[in-house]
N, C-alpha and C. Protein backbone atom coordinates (compact mmCIF):
# COMPACT_ATOMS: atom_id res chain seq x y z
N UNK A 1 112.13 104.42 95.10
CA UNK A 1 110.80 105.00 95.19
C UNK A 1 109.86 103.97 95.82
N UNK A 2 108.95 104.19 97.13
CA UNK A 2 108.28 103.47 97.38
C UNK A 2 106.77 103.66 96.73
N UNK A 3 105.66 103.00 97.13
CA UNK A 3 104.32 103.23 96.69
C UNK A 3 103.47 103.83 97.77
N UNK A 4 104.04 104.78 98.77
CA UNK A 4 103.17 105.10 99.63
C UNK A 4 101.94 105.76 99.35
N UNK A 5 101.11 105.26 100.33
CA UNK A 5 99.76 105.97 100.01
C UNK A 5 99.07 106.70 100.88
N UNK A 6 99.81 106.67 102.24
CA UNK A 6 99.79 107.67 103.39
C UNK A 6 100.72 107.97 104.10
N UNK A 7 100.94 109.04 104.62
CA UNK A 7 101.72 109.56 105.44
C UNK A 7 101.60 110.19 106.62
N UNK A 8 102.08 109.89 107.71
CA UNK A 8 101.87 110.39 109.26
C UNK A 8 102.32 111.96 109.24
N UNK A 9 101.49 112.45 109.54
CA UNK A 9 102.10 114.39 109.75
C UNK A 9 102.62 114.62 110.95
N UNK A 10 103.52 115.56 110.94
CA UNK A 10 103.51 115.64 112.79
C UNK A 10 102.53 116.17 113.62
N UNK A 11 101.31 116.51 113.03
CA UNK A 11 100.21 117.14 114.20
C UNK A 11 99.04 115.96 114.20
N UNK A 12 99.82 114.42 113.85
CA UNK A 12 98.74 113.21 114.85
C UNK A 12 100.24 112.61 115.35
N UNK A 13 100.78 113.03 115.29
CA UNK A 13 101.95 111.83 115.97
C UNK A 13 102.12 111.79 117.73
N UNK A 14 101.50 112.74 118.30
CA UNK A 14 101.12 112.55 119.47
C UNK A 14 99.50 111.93 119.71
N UNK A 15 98.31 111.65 118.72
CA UNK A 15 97.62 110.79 118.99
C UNK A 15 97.63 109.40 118.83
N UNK A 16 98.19 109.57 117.63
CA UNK A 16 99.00 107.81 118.05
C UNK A 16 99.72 107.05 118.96
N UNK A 17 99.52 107.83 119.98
CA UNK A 17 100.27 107.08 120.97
C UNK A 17 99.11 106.74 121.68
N UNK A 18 98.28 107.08 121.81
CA UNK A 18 96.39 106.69 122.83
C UNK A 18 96.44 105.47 122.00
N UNK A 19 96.70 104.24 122.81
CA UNK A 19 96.11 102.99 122.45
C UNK A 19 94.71 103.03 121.80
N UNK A 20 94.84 101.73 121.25
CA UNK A 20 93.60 101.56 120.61
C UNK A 20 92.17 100.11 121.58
N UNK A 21 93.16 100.27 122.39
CA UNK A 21 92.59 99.21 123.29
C UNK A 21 93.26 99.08 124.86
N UNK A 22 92.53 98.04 125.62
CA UNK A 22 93.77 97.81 126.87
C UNK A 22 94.84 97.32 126.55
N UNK A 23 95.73 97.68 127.79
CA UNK A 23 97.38 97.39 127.50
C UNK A 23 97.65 96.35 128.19
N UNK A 24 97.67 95.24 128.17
CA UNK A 24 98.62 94.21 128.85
C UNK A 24 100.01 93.82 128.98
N UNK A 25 100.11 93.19 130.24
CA UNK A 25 101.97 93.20 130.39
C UNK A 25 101.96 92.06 130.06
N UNK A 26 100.81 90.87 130.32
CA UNK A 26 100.82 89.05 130.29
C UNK A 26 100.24 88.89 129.00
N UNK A 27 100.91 87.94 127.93
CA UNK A 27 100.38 87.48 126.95
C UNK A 27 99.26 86.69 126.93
N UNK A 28 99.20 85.82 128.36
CA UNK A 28 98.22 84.93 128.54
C UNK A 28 97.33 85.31 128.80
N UNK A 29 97.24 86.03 129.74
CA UNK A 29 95.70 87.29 130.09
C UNK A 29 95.34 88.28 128.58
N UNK A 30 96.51 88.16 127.80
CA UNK A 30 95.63 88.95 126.56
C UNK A 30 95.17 88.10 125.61
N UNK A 31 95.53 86.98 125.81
CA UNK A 31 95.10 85.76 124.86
C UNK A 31 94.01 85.23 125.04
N UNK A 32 93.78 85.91 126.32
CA UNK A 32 92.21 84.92 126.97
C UNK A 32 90.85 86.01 126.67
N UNK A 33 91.38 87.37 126.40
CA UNK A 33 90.70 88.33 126.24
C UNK A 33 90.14 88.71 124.94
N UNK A 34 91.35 87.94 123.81
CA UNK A 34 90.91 88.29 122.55
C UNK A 34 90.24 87.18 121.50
N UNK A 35 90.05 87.23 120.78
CA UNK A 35 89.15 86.37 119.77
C UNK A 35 90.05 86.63 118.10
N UNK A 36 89.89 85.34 117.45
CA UNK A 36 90.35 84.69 116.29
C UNK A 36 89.67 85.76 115.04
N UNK A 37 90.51 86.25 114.26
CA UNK A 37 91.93 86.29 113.64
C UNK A 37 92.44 87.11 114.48
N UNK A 38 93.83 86.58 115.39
CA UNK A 38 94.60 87.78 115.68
C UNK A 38 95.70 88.37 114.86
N UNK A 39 96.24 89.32 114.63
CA UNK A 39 96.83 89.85 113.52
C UNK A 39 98.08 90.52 114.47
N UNK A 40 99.17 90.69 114.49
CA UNK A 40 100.37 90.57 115.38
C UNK A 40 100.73 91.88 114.52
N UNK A 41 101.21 92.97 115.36
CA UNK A 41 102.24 93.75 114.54
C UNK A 41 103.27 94.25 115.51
N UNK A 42 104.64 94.21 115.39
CA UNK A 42 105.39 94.22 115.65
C UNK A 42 106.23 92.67 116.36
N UNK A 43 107.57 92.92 116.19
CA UNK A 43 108.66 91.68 116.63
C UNK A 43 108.13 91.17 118.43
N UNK A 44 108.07 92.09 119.14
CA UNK A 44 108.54 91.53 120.43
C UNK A 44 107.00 90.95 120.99
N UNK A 45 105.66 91.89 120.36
CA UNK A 45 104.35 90.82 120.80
C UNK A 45 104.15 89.70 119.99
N UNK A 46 104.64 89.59 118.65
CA UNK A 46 104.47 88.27 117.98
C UNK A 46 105.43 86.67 119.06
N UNK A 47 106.43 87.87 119.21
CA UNK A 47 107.43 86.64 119.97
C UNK A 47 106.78 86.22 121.49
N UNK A 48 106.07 87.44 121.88
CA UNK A 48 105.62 86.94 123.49
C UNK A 48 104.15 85.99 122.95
N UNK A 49 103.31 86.34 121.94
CA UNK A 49 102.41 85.62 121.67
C UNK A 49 102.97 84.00 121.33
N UNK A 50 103.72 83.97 120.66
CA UNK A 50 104.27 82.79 119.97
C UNK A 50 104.92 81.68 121.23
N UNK A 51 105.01 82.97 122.25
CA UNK A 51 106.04 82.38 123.53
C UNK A 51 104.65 81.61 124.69
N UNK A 52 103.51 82.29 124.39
CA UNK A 52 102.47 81.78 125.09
C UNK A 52 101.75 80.95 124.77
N UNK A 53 101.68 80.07 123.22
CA UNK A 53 101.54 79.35 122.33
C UNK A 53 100.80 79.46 121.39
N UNK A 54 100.75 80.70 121.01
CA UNK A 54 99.90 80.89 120.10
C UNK A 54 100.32 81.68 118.77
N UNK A 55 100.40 80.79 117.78
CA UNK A 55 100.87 81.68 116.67
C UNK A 55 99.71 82.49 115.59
N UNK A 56 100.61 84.16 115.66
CA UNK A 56 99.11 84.89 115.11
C UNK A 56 98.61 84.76 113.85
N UNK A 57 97.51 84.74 113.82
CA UNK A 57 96.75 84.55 112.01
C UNK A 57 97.74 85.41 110.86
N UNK A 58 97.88 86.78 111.56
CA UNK A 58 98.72 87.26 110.68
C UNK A 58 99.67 87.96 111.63
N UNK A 59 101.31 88.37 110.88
CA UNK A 59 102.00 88.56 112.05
C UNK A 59 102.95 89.51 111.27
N UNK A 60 103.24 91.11 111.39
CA UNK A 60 103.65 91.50 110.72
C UNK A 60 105.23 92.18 111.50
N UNK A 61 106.45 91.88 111.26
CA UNK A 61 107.79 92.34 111.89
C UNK A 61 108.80 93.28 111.29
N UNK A 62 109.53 93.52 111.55
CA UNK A 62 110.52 94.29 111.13
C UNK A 62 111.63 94.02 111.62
N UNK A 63 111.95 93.26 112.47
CA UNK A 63 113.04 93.19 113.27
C UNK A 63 114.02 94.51 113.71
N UNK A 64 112.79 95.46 114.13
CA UNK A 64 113.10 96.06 115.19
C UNK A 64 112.35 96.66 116.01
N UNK A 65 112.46 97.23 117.30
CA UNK A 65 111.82 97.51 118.44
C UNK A 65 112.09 98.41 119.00
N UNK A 66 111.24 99.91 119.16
CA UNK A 66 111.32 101.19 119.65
C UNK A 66 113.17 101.60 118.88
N UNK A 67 112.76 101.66 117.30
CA UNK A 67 113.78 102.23 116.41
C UNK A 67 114.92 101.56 116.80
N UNK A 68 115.70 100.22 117.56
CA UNK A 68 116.56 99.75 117.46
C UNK A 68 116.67 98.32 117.06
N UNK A 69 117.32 97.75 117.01
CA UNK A 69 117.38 96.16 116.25
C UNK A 69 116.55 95.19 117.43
N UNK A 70 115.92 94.59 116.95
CA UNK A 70 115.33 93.61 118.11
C UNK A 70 116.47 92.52 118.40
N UNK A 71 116.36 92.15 119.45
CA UNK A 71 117.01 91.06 120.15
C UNK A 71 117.31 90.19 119.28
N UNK A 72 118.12 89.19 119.26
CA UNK A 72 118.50 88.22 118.03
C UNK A 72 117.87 87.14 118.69
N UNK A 73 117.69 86.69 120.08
CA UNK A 73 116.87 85.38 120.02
C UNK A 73 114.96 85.64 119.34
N UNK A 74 114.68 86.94 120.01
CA UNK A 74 113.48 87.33 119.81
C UNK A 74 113.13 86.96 118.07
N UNK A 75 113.95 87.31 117.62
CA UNK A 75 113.94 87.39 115.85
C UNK A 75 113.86 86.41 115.49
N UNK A 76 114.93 85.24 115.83
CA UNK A 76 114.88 83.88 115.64
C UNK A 76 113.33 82.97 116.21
N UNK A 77 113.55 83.55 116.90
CA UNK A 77 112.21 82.35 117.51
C UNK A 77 111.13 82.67 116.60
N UNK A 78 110.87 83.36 116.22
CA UNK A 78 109.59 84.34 115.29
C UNK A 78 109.78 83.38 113.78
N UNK A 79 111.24 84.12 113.42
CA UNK A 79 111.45 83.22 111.85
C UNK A 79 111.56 81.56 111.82
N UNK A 80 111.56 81.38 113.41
CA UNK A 80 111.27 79.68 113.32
C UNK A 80 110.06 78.73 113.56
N UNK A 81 109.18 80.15 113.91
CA UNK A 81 107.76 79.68 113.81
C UNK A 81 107.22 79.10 112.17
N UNK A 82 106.50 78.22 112.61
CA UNK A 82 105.66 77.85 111.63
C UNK A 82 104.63 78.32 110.45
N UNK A 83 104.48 79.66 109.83
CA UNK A 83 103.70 80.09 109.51
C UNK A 83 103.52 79.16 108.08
N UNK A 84 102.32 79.40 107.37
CA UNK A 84 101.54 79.02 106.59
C UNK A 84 102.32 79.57 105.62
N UNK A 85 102.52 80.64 105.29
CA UNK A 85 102.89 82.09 103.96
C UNK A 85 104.02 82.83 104.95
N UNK A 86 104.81 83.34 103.87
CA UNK A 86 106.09 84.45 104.37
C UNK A 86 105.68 84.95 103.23
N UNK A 87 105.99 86.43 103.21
CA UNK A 87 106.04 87.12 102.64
C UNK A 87 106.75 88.58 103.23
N UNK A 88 107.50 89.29 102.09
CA UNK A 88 108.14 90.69 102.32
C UNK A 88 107.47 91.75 101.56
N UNK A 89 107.59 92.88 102.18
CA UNK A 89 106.87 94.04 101.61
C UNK A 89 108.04 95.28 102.07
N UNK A 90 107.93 96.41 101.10
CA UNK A 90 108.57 97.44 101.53
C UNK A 90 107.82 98.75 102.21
N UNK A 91 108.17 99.13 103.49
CA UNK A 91 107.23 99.77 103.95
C UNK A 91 107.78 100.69 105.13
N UNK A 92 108.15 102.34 104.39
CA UNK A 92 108.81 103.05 105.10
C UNK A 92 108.77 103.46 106.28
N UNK A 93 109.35 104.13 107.34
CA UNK A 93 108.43 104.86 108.74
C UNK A 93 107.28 105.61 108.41
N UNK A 94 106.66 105.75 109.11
CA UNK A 94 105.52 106.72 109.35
C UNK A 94 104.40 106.82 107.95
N UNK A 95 104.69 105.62 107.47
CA UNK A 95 103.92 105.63 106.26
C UNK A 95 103.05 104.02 105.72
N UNK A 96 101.87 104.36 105.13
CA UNK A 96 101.20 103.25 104.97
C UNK A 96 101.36 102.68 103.13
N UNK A 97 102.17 101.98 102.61
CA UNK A 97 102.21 101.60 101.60
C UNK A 97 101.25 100.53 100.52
N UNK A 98 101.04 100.82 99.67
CA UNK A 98 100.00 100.00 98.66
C UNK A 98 100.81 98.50 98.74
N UNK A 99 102.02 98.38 99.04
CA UNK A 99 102.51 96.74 99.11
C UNK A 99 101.96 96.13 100.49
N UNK A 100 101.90 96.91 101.47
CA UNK A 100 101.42 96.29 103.17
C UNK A 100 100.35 96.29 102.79
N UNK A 101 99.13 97.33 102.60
CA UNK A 101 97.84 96.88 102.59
C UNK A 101 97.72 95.43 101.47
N UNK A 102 98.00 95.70 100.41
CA UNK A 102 98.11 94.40 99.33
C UNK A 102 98.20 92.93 100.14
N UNK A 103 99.68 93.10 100.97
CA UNK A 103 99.74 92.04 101.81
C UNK A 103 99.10 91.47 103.03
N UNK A 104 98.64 92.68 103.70
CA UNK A 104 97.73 92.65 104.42
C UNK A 104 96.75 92.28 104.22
N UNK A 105 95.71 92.71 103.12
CA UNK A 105 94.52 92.06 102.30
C UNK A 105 94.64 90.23 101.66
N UNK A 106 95.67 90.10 101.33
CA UNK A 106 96.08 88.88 101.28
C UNK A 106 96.24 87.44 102.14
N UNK A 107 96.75 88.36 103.33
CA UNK A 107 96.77 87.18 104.21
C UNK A 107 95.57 87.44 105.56
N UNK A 108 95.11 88.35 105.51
CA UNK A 108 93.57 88.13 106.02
C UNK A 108 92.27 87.39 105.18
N UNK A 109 92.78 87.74 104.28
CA UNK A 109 91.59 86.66 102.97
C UNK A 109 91.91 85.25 103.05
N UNK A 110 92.54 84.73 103.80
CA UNK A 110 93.54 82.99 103.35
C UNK A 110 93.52 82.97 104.65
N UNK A 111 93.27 81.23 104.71
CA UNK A 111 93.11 80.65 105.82
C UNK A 111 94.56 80.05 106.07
N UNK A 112 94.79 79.89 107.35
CA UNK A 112 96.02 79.58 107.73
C UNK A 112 97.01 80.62 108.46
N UNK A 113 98.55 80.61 108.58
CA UNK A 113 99.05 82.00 109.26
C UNK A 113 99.64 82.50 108.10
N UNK A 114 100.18 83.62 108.00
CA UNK A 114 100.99 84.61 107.40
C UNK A 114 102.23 85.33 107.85
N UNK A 115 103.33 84.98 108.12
CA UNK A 115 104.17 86.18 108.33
C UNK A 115 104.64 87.28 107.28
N UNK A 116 104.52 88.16 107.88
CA UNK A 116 104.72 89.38 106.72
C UNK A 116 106.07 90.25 107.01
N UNK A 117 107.06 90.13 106.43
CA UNK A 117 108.39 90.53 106.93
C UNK A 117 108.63 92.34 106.65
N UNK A 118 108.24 93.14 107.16
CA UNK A 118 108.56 94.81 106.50
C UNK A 118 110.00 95.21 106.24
N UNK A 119 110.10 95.23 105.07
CA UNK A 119 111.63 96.19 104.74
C UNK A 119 111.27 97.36 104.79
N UNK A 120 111.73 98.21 106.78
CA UNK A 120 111.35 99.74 106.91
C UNK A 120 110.82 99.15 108.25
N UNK A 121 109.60 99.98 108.06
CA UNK A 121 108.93 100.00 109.44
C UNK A 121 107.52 99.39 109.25
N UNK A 122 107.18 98.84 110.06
CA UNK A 122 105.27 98.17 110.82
C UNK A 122 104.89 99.34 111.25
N UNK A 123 105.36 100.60 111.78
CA UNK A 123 104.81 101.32 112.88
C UNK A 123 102.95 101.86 112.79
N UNK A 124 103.37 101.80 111.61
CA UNK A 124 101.22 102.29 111.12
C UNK A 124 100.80 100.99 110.65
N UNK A 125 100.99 99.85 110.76
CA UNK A 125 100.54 98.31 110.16
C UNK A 125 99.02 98.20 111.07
N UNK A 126 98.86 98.90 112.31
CA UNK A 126 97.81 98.42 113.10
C UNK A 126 96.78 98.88 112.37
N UNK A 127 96.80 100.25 111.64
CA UNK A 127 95.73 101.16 111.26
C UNK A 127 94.96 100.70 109.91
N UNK A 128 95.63 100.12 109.06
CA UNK A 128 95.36 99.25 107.71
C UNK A 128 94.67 97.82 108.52
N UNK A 129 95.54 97.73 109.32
CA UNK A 129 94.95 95.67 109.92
C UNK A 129 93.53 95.97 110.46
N UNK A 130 93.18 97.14 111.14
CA UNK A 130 91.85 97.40 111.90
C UNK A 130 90.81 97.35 110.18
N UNK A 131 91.15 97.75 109.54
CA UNK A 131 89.89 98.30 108.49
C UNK A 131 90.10 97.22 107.57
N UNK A 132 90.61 96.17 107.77
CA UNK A 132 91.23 94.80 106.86
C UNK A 132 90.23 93.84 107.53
N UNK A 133 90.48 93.41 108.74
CA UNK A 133 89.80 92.65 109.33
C UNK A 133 88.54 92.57 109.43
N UNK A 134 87.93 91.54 109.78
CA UNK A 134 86.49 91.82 110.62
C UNK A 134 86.29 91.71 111.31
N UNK A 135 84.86 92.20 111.89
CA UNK A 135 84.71 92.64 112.78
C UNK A 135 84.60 91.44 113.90
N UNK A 136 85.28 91.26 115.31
CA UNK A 136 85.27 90.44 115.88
C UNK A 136 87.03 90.08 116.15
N UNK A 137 87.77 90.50 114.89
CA UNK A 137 89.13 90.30 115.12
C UNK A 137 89.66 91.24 116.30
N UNK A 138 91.10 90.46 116.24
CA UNK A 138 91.67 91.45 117.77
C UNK A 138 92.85 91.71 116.81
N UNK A 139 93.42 92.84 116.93
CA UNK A 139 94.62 93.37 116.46
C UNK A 139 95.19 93.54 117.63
N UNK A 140 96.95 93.55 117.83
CA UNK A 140 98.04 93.65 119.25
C UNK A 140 99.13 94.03 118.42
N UNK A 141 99.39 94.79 119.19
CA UNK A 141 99.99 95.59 118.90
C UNK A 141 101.24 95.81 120.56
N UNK A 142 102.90 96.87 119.93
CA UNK A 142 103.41 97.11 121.41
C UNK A 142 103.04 98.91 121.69
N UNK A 143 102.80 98.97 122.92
CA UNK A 143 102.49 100.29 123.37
C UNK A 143 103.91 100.25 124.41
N UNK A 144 105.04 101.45 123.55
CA UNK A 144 106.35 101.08 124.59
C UNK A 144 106.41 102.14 125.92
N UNK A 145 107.29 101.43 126.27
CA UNK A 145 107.38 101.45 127.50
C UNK A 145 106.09 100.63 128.69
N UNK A 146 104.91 100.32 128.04
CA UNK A 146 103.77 99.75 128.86
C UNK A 146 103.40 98.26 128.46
N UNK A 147 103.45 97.88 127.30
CA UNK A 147 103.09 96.84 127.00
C UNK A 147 102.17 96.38 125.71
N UNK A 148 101.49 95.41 125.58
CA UNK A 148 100.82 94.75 124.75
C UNK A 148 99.09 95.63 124.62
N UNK A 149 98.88 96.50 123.44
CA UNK A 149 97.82 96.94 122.94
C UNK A 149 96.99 95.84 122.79
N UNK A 150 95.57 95.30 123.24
CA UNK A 150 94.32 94.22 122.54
C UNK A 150 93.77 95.30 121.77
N UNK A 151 93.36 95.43 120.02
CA UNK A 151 92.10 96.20 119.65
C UNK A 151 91.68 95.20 119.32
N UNK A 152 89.96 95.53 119.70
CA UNK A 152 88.63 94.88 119.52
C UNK A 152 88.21 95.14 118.30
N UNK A 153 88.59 94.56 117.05
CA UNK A 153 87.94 95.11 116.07
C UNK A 153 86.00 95.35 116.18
N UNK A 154 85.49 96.19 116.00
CA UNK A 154 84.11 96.08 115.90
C UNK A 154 84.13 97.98 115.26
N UNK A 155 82.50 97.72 115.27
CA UNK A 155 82.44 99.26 114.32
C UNK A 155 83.21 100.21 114.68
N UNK A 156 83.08 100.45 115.85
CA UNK A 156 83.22 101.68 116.83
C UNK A 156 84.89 101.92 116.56
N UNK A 157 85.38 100.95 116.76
CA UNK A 157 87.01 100.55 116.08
C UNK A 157 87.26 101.73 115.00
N UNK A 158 86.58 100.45 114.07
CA UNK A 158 86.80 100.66 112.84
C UNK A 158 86.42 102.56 112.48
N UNK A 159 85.08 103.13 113.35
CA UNK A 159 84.91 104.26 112.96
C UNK A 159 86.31 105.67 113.10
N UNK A 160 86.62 104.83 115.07
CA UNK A 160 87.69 105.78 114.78
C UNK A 160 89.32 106.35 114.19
N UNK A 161 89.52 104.76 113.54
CA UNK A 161 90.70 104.61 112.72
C UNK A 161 90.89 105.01 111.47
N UNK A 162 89.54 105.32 111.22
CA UNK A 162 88.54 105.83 109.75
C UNK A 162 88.73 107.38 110.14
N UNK A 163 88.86 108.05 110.53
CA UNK A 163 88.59 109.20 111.22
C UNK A 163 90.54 109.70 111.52
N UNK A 164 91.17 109.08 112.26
CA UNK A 164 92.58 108.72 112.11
C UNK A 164 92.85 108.77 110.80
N UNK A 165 92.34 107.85 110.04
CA UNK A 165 92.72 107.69 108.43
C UNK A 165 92.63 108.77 108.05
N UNK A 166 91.80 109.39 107.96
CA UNK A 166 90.93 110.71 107.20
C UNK A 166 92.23 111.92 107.48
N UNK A 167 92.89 112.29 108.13
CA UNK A 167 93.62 113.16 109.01
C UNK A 167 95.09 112.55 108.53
N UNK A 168 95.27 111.78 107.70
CA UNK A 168 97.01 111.32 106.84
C UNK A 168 96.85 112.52 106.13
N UNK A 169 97.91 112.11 105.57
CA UNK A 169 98.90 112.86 104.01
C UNK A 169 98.95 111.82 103.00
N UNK A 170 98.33 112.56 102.38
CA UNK A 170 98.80 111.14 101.03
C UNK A 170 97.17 111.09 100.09
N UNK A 171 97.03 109.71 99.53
CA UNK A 171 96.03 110.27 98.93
C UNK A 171 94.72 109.27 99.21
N UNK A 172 94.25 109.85 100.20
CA UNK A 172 93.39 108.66 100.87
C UNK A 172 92.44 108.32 100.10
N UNK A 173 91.49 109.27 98.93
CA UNK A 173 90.65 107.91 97.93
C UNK A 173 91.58 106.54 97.64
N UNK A 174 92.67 106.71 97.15
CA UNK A 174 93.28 105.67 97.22
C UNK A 174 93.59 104.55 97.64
N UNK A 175 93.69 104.80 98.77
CA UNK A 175 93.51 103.88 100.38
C UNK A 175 92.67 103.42 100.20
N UNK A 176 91.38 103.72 100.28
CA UNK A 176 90.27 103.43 100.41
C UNK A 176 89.81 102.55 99.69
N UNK A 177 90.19 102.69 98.06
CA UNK A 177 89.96 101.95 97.10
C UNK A 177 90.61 100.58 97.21
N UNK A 178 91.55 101.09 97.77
CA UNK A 178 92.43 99.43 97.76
C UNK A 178 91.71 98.41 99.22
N UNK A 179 91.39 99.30 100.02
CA UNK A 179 90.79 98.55 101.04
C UNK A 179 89.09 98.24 100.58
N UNK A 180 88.24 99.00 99.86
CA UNK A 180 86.97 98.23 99.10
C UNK A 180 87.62 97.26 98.58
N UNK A 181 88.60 96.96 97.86
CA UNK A 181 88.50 96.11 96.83
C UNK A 181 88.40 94.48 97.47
N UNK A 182 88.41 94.63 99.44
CA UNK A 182 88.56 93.39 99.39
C UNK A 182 87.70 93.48 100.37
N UNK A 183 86.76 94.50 100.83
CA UNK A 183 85.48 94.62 101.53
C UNK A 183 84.01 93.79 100.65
């Protein structure tokens, strides 16, 4: 039994694919674009970030990529980064769990990096990291087949992920509550 507290329906699973920002193919041109805390979700932009020298504030993986196993050097280079905190959480497809936000809230509150390891899937990790952060953070994310998502955290962000949020399954006072608790 997991602790989910949202669930993706199939009538947004084609808006989730509209980035939440521009798409970059160069890590370095997105590195120059974004601003501190960056918050990493998924294996293959943590590894191109990490590959451009920059390891993310928070960095959340699964070791895998468009539903298949990520690369084994990609994986390695990631788990041989330096982070501050490791930590694991269980966190199914298409669903946002009370252990990711928990962890999520955790290692955005603490200075230093975080890797956050998902048993399951990251695939909704961006949507919790936008309403976690503040405002000024960049969330990156992969947009497949195209590349590296920048979101700009700022209101406007935050309003329409709130709005996204609103439109789950599950029991969003809930959500919500757990995300005041560290607003």
């Amino acid at each position: 039994m997991t602790d989910a507290v949202l669930e993706l329906p199939a009538s947004l699973r084609a808006e989730m694919k509209d980035p939440l920002g521009p798409v970059f193919t160069d890590a370095t041109a997105l590195l120059a674009a974004a601003s501190e805390p960056i918050i990493s979700v998924g294996d293959v932009v943590t590894y191109h970030l990490i590959e451009a020298g920059h390891t993310p504030t928070v960095a959340l993986v699964d070791e895998r990529t468009e539903r298949d196993s990520v690369d084994e050097a990609i994986a390695r280079r990631v788990a041989n980064e330096p982070f501050d905190r490791e930590t694991t959480v269980t966190n199914p497809a298409a669903t946002v769990t009370e252990a990711l936000i928990r962890a999520l809230s955790a290692a955005t509150a603490e200075s230093g990096s975080t890797l956050i390891e998902v048993d399951g899937e990251e695939d909704l990790a961006a949507l919790p990291a936008v309403m976690l952060a503040p405002v000024g953070a960049s969330i990156v994310y992969g947009q497949p087949g195209e590349g590296m998502v920048l979101g700009a955290v700022d209101e406007d962000l935050k309003a329409d992920v709130r709005e996204t949020l609103s439109q789950m399954e599950g029991d969003t006072g809930r959500f919500w509550d757990l995300i005041a608790a560290v607003e």
